[in-house]
Protein backbone atom coordinates (compact mmCIF):
# COMPACT_ATOMS: atom_id res chain seq x y z
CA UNK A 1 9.36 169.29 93.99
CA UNK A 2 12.40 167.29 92.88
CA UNK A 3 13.44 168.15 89.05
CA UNK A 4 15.20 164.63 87.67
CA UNK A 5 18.98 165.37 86.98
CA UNK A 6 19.96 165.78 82.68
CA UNK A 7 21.26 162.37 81.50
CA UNK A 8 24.31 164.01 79.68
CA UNK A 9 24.72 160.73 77.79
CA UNK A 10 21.00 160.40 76.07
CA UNK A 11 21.11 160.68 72.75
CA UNK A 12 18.50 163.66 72.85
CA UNK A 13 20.90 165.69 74.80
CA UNK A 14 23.38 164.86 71.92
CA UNK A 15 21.37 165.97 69.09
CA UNK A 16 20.51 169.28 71.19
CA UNK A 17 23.78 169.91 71.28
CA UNK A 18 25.07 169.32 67.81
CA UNK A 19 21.91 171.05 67.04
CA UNK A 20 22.96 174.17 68.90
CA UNK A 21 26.74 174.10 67.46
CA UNK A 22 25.11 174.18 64.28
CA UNK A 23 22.90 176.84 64.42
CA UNK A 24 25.38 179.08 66.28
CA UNK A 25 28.40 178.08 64.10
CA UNK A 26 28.40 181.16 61.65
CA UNK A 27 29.08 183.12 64.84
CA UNK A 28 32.61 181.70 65.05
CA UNK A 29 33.95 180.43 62.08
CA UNK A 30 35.00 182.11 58.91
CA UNK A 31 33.49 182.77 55.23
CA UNK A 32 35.42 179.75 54.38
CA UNK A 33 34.64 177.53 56.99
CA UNK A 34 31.22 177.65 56.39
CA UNK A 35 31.67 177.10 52.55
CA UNK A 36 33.14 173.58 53.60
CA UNK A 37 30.24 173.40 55.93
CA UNK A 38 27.89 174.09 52.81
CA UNK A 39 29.32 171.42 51.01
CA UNK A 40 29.62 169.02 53.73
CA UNK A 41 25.71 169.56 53.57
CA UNK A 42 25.80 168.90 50.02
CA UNK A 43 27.75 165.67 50.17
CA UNK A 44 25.31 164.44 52.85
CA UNK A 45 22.49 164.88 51.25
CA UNK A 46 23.95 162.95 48.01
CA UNK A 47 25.61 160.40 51.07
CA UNK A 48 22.24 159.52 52.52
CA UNK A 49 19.99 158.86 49.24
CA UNK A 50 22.32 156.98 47.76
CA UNK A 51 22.20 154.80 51.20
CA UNK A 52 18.53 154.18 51.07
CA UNK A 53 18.84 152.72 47.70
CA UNK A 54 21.72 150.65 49.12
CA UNK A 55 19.69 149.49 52.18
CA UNK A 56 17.77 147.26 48.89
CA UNK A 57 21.51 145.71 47.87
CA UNK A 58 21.50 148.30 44.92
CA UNK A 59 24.75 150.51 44.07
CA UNK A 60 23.97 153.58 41.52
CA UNK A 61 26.28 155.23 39.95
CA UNK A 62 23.46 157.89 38.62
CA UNK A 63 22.77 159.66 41.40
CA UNK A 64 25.33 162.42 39.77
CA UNK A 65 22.70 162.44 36.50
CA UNK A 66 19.57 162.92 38.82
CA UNK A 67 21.33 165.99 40.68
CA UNK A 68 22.10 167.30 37.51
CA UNK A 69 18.86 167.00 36.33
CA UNK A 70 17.39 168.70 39.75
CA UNK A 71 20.09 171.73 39.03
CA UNK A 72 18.85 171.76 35.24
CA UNK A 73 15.31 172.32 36.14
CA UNK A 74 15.48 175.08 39.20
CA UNK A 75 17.83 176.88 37.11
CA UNK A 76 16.19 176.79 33.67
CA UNK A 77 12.82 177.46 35.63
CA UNK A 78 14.20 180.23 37.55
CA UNK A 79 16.93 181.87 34.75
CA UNK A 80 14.50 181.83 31.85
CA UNK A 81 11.18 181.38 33.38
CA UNK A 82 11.56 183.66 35.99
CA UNK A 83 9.74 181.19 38.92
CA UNK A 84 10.78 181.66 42.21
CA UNK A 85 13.40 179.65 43.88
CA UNK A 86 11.61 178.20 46.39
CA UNK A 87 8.80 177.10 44.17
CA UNK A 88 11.70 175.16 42.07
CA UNK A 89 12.47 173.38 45.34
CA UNK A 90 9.80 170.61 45.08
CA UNK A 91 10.08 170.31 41.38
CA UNK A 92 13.58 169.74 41.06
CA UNK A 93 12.61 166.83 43.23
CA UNK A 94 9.78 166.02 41.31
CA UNK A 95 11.35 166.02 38.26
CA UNK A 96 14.48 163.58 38.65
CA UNK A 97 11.99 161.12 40.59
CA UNK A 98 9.84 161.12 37.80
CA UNK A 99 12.32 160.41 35.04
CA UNK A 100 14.01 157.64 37.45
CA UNK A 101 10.36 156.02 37.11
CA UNK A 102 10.76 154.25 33.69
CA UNK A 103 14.36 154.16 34.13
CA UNK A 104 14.04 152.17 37.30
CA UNK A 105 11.92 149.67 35.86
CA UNK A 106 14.32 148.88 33.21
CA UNK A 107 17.56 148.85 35.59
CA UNK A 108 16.26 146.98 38.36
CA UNK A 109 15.34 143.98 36.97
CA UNK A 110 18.95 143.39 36.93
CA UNK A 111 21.90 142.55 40.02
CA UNK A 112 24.98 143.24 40.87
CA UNK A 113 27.81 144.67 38.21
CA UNK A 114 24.89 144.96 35.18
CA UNK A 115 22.97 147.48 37.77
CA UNK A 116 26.27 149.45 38.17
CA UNK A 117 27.13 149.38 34.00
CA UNK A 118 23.22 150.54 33.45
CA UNK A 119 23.51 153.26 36.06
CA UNK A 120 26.65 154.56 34.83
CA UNK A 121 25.51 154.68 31.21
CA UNK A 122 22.57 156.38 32.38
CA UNK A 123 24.56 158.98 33.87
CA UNK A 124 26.60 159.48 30.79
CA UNK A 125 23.25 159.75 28.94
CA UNK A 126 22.40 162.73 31.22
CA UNK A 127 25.58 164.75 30.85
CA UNK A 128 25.39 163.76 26.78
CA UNK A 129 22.37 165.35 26.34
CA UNK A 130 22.87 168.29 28.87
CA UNK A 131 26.39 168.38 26.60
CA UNK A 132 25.30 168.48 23.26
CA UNK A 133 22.30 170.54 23.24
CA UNK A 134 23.59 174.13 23.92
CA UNK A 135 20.37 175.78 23.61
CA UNK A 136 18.80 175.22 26.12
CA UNK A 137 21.38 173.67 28.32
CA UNK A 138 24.61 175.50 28.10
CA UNK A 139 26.48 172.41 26.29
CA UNK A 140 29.63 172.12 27.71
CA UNK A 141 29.99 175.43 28.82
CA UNK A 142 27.14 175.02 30.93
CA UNK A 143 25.41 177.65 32.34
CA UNK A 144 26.51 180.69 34.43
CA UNK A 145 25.00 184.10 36.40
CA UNK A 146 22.28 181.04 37.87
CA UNK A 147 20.19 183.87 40.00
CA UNK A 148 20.66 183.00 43.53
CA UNK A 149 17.77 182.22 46.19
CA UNK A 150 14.90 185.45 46.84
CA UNK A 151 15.64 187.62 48.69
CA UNK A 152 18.57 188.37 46.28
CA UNK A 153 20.02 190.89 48.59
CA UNK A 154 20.60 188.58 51.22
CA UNK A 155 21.51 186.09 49.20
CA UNK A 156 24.78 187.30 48.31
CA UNK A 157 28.35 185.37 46.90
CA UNK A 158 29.94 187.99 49.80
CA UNK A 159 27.13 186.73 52.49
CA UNK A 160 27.54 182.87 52.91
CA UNK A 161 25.23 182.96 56.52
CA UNK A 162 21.87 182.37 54.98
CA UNK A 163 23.13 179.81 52.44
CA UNK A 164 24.45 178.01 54.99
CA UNK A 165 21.33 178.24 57.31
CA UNK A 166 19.45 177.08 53.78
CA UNK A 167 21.83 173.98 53.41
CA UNK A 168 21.32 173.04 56.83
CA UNK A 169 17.55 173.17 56.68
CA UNK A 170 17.42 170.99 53.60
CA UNK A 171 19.91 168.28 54.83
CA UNK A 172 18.00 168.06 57.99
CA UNK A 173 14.73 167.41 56.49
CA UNK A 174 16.25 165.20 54.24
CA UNK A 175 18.15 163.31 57.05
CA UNK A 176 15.07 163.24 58.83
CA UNK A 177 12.67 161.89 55.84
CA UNK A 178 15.62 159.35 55.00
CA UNK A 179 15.94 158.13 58.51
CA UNK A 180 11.96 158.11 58.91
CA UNK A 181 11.86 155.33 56.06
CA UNK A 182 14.46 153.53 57.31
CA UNK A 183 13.24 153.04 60.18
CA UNK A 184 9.69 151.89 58.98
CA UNK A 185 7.93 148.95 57.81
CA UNK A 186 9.45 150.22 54.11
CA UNK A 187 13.05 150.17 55.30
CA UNK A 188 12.14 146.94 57.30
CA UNK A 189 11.54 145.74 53.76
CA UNK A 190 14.25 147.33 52.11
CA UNK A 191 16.55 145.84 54.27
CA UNK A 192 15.10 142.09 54.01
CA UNK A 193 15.74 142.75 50.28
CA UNK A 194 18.91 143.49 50.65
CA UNK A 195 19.70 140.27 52.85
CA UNK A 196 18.16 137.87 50.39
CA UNK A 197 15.10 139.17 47.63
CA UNK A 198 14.73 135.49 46.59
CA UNK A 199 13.80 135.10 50.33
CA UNK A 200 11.69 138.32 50.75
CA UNK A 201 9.78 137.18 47.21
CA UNK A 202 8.73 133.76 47.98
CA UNK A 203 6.92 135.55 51.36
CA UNK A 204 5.19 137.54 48.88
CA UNK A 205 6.99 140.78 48.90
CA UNK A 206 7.16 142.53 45.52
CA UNK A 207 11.09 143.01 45.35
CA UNK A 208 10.66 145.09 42.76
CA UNK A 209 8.52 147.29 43.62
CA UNK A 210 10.10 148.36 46.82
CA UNK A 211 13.47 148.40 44.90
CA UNK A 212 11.86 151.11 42.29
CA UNK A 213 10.24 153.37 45.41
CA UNK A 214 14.00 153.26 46.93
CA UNK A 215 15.14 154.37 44.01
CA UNK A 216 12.73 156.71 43.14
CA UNK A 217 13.27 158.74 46.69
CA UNK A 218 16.94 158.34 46.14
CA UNK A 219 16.27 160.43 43.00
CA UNK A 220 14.17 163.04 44.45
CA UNK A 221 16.20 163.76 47.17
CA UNK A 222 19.79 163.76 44.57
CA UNK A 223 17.42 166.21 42.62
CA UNK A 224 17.15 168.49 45.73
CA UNK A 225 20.95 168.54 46.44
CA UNK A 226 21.35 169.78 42.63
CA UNK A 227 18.84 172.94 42.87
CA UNK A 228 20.82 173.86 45.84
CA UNK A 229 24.44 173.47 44.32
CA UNK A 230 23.38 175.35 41.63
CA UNK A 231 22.06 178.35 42.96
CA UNK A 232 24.54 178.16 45.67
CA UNK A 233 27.44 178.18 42.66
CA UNK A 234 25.34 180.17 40.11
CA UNK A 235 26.70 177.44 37.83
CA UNK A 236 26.16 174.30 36.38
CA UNK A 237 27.89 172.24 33.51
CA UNK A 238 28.51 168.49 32.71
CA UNK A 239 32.14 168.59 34.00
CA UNK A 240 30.47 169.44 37.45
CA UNK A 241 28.09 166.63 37.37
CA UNK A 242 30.45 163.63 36.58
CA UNK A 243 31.07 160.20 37.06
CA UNK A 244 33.53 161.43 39.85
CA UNK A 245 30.96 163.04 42.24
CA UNK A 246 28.48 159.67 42.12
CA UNK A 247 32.16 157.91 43.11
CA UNK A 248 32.13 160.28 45.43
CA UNK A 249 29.14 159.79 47.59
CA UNK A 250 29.87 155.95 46.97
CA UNK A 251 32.65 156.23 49.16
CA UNK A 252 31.36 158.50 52.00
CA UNK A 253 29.41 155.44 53.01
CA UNK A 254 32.23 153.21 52.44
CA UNK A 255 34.06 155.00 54.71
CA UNK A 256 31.37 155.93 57.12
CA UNK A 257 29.99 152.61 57.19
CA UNK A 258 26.95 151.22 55.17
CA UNK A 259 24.98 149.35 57.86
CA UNK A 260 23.80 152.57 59.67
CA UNK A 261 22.13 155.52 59.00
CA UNK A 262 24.80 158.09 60.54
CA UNK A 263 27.91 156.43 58.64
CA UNK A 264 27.15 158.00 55.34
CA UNK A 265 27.03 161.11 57.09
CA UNK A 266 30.19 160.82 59.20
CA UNK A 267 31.82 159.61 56.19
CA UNK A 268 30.74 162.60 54.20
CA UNK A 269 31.24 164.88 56.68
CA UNK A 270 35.06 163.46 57.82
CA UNK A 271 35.72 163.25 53.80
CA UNK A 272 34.96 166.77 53.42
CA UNK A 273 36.33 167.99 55.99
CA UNK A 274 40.12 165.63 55.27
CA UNK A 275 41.13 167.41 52.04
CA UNK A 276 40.98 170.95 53.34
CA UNK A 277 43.33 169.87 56.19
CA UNK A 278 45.86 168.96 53.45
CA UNK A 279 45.14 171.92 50.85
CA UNK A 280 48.60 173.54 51.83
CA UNK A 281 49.92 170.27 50.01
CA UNK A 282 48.86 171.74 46.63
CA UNK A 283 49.57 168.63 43.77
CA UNK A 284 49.61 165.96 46.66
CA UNK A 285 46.23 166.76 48.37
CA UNK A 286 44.45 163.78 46.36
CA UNK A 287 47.66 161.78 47.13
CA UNK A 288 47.24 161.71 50.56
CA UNK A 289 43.12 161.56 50.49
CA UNK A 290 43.70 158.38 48.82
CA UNK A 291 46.34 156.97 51.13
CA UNK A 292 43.86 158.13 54.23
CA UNK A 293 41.31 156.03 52.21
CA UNK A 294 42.79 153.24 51.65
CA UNK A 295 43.94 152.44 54.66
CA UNK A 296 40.89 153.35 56.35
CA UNK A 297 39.36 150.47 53.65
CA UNK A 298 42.28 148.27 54.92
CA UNK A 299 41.79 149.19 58.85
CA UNK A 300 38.22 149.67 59.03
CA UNK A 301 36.04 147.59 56.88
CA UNK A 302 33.00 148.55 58.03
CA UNK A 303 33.86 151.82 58.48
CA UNK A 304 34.40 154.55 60.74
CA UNK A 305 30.83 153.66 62.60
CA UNK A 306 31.70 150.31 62.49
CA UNK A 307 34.90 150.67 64.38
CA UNK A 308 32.79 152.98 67.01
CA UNK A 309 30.36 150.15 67.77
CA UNK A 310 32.87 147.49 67.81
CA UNK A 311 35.75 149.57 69.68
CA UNK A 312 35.13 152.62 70.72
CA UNK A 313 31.17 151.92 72.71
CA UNK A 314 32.51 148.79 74.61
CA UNK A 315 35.02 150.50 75.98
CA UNK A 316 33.35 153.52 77.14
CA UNK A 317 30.29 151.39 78.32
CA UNK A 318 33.21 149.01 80.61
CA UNK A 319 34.32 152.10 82.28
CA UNK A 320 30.87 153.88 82.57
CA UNK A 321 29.88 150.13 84.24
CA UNK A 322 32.96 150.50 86.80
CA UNK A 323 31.08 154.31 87.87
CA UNK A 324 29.09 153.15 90.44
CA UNK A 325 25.94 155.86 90.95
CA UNK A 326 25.92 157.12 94.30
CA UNK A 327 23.02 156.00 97.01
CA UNK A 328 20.62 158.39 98.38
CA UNK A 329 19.54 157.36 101.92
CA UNK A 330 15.95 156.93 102.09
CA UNK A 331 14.57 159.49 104.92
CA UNK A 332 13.26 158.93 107.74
């Protein structure tokens, strides 16, 4: 019986790899390595809903007021209700997609720079309410002692291994849901709306209501990343939940590159990862993160991903092409 030889360069034997790193990585790296790995998690969850909505042509610049709201519902559920974590899960989903409904329907009748401004007020809404009612919300104090995941003695601020192994799960699924519709008739849609939705309208697609489900699972899945951050920081408060961190996520696909699934995760993962590099810096950390940025704007307009495929893949596939596979001799 002859076993076929592993094909190092599939993309299966990629993933099984990374996979593998992944799982084994609290082995080898520090408490604080894998808090940067937690929020590089974080950031690519926020990275890749924000990128299904912009597979339609839509920027939002609420997708820091629908994590919020996810955070504000686990935690009120959990701190004052007493429900289980992992029943607040779903519903801090739930809850985000459900208030993006009639939002939606108002904001995306609109293009361009008016989507942005009614986005961004939106998200100002959010943290003005959250702000000014104190009871129940915290007001700008916010709310702290958030009770972390069950079982609480595992789940510990000293003990970062399961949070991790939580924040990996999640951002997988998510990835995998994410890339799932992409790659469907849905995102087939989304993208042909994002090309031209006079076009994709007068063959009798309803832009609009594709552009509200895009939006819709982009708010579910920002509402997931917020139950996690919050029980993760036992912590929550307006400041947190800005117009910064919806800037943010904007430019992890920026950088990563907007025209494939895996940039807004490189780019969220390499942006996480650049300003701890750089923390010795102190007051100039967020100098140099924006000189890295913009001249990774200037250098790489499409992105890092961009730059692979145009770059970095022909030139690996010219000298793969020169590698001639050896000839077996057929037997006799």
């Amino acid at each position: 019986m002859r076993l076929n030889p592993v094909n190092f360069r599939s993309n299966g034997f990629r993933m099984t790899v990374l996979l593998a790193f992944l799982l084994a990585a609290p082995l080898f790296i520090s408490p604080f390595q894998l808090h940067v790995m937690i929020m590089m998690c974080i950031n690519i969850m926020m990275a890749v809903s924000m990128w299904l909505l912009s597979t339609t042509g839509l920027v939002s610049f609420g997708q820091a007021g629908f994590m919020f709201i996810g955070a504000m519902t686990s935690t009120l559920l959990v701190k004052n209700l007493g429900w289980l974590f992992w029943l607040c899960i779903p519903l801090a989903g739930m809850v985000p997609a459900l208030v993006c409904v009639p939002i939606g329907r108002l904001c995306i009748r609109v293009k361009g720079v008016y989507f942005f401004i009614v986005t961004l007020a939106f998200g100002f809404v959010v943290n003005g309410v959250f702000a000014y009612f104190r009871n129940p919300f915290g007001g700008w104090y916010g709310i702290l002692h958030i009770p972390s995941p069950e079982p609480h003695h595992l789940f510990t601020p000293l003990n970062k291994t399961p949070f991790y192994y939580l924040a990996l799960v999640l951002t997988l699924i998510s990835c995998w849901v994410i890339h799932r519709i992409s790659s469907s008739r849905m995102g087939m849609t989304f993208w042909s709306i994002e090309k031209s939705d006079l076009l994709a309208a007068s063959v009798g697609i309803n832009v609009v209501k594709y552009k509200l489900q895009a939006f819709v699972i982009s708010a579910f899945f920002a509402g997931i990343a917020g139950t996690y951050y919050a029980h993760y920081f036992s912590y929550i408060s307006p400041l947190v939940f800005s117009f910064n961190m919806s800037f943010y996520t904007l430019i992890y696909i920026i950088v990563g590159g907007s025209l494939t699934f895996f940039g807004p995760i490189v780019g969220a993962a390499v942006l996480t990862l650049i300003p701890e590099f750089f923390r010795a810096t102190g007051i100039y950390q967020m100098l140099i993160f924006g000189v890295i940025l913009v001249l990774s704007m200037l250098f790489m307009p499409r992105g890092i991903m961009g730059l692979v495929e145009e770059r970095v893949l022909p030139l690996l596939r010219r000298r793969w092409g020169k590698q001639k596979e050896p000839q077996i001799a057929p037997e006799n």
